[in-house]
C-alpha atoms as a PDB file:
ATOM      1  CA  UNK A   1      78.853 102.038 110.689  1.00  0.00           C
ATOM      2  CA  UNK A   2      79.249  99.400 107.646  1.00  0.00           C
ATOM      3  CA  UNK A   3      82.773  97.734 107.130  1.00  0.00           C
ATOM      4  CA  UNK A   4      84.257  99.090 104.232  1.00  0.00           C
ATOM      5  CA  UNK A   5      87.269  96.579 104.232  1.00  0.00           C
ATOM      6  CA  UNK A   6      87.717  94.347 101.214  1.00  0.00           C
ATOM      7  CA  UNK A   7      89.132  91.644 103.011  1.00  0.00           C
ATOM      8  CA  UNK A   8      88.251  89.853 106.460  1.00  0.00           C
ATOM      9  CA  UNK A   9      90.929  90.918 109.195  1.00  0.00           C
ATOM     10  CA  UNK A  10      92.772  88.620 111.727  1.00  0.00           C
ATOM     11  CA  UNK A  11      93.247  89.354 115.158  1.00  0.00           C
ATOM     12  CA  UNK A  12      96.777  88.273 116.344  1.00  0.00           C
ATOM     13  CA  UNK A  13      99.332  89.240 118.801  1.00  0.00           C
ATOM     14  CA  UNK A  14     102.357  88.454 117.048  1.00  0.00           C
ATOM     15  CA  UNK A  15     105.453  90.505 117.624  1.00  0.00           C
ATOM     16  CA  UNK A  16     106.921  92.294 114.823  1.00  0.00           C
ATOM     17  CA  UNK A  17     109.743  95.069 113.361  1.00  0.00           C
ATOM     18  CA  UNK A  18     108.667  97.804 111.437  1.00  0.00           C
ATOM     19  CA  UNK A  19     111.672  99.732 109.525  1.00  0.00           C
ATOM     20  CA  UNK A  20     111.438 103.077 108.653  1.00  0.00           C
ATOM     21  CA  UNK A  21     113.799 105.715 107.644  1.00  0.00           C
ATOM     22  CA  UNK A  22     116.892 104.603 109.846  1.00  0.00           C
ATOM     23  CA  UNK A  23     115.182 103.651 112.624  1.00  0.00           C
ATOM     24  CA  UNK A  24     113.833  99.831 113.909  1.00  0.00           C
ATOM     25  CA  UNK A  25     110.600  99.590 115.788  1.00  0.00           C
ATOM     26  CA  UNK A  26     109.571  96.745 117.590  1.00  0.00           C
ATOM     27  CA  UNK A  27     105.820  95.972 118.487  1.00  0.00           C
ATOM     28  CA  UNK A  28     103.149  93.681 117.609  1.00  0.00           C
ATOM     29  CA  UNK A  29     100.781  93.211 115.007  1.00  0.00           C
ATOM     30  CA  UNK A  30      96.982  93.840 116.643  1.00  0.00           C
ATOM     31  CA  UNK A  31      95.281  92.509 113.484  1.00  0.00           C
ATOM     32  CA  UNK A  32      96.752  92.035 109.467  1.00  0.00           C
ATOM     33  CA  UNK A  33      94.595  91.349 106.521  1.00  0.00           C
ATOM     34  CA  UNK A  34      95.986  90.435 103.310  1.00  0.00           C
ATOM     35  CA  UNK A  35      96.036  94.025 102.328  1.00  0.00           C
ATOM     36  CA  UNK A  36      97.221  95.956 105.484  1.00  0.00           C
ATOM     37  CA  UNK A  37      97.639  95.517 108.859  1.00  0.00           C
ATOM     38  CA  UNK A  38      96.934  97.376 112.377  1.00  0.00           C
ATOM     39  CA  UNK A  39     100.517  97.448 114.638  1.00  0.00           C
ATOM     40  CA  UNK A  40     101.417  98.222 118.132  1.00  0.00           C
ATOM     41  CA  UNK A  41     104.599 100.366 118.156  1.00  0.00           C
ATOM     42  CA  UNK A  42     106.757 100.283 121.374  1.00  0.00           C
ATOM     43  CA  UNK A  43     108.837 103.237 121.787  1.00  0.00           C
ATOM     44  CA  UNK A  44     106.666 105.317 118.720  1.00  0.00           C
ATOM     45  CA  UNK A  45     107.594 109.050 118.792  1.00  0.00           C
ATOM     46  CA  UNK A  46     104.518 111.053 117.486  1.00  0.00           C
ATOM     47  CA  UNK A  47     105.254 112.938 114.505  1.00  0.00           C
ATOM     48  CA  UNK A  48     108.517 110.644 113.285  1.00  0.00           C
ATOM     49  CA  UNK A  49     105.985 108.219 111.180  1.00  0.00           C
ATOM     50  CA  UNK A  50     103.718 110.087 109.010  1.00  0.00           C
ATOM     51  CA  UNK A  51     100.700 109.021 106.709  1.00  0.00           C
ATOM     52  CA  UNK A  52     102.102 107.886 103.410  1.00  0.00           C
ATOM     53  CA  UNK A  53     105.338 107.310 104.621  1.00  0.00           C
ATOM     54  CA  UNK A  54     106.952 104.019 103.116  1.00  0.00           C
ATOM     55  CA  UNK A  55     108.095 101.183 105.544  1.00  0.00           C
ATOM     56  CA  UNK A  56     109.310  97.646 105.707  1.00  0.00           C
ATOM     57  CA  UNK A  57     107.271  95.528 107.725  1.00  0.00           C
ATOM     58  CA  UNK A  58     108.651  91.615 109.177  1.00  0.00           C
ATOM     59  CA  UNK A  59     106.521  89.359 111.049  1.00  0.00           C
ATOM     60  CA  UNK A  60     108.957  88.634 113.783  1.00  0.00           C
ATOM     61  CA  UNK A  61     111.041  89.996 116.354  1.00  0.00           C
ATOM     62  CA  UNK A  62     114.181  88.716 115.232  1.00  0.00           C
ATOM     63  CA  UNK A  63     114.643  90.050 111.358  1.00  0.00           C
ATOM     64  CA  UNK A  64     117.273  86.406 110.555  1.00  0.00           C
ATOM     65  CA  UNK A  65     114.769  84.196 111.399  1.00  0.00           C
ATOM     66  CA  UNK A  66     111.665  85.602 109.502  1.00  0.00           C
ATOM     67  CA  UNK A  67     110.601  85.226 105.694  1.00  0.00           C
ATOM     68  CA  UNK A  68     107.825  87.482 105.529  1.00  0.00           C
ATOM     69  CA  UNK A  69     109.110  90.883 104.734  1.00  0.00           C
ATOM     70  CA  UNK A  70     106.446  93.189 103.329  1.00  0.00           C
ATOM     71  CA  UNK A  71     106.747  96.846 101.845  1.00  0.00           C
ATOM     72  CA  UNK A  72     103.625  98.678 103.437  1.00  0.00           C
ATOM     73  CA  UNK A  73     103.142 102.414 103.498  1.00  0.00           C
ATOM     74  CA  UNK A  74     101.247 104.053 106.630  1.00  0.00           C
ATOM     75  CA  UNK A  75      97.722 104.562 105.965  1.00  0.00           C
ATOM     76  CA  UNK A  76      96.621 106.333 109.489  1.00  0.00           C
ATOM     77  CA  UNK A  77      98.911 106.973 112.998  1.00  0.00           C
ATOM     78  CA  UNK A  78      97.325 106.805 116.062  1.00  0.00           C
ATOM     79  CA  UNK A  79      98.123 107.462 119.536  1.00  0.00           C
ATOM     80  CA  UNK A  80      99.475 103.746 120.250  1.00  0.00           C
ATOM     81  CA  UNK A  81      99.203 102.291 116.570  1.00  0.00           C
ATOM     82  CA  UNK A  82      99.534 102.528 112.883  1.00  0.00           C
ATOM     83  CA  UNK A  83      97.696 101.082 110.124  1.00  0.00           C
ATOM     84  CA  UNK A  84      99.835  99.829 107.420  1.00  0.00           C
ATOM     85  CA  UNK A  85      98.850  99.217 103.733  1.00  0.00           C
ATOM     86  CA  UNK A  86     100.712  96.106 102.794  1.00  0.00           C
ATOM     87  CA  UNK A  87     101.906  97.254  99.335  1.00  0.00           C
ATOM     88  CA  UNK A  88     104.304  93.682  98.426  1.00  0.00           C
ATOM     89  CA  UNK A  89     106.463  91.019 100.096  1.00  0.00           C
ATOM     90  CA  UNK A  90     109.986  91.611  99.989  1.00  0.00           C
ATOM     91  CA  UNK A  91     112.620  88.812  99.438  1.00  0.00           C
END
């Protein structure tokens, strides 16, 4: 099957804390594009993230020490990940 991706992924495995509702998630990032990104929750409860939920996603573990901030909404859940659509960085 073709890629259908607009932009080339990169395969990391950086940790990171995804926000959402009034919870904090910890994980890491699998791979991240420009665009969106594919993330490793620790601790994910199925059926507490949904598709098109809106999150906050930082590139770190510890939230003080990290300026990338990004407002993403869930694209897909899976079993062990999400994909995230990277919608802006936050300040």
């Amino acid at each position: 099957m073709a890629e259908k991706r607009d932009h080339q992924r990169i395969n990391c495995a950086e940790k990171c804390l995804l926000y959402h509702l009034n919870a904090k998630y910890n994980g890491s990032i699998m791979n991240i594009s420009i665009t969106g990104a594919l993330v490793s929750l620790y601790g994910l409860t199925p059926g507490n993230i949904l598709p098109g939920d809106v999150c906050s996603l930082i590139l770190s573990s510890d939230p003080a020490s990290s300026l990338y901030r990004y407002k993403s909404r869930i694209a897909r859940v899976g079993p062990k990940e999400i994909g995230l659509e990277i919608l802006e960085h936050e300040f």
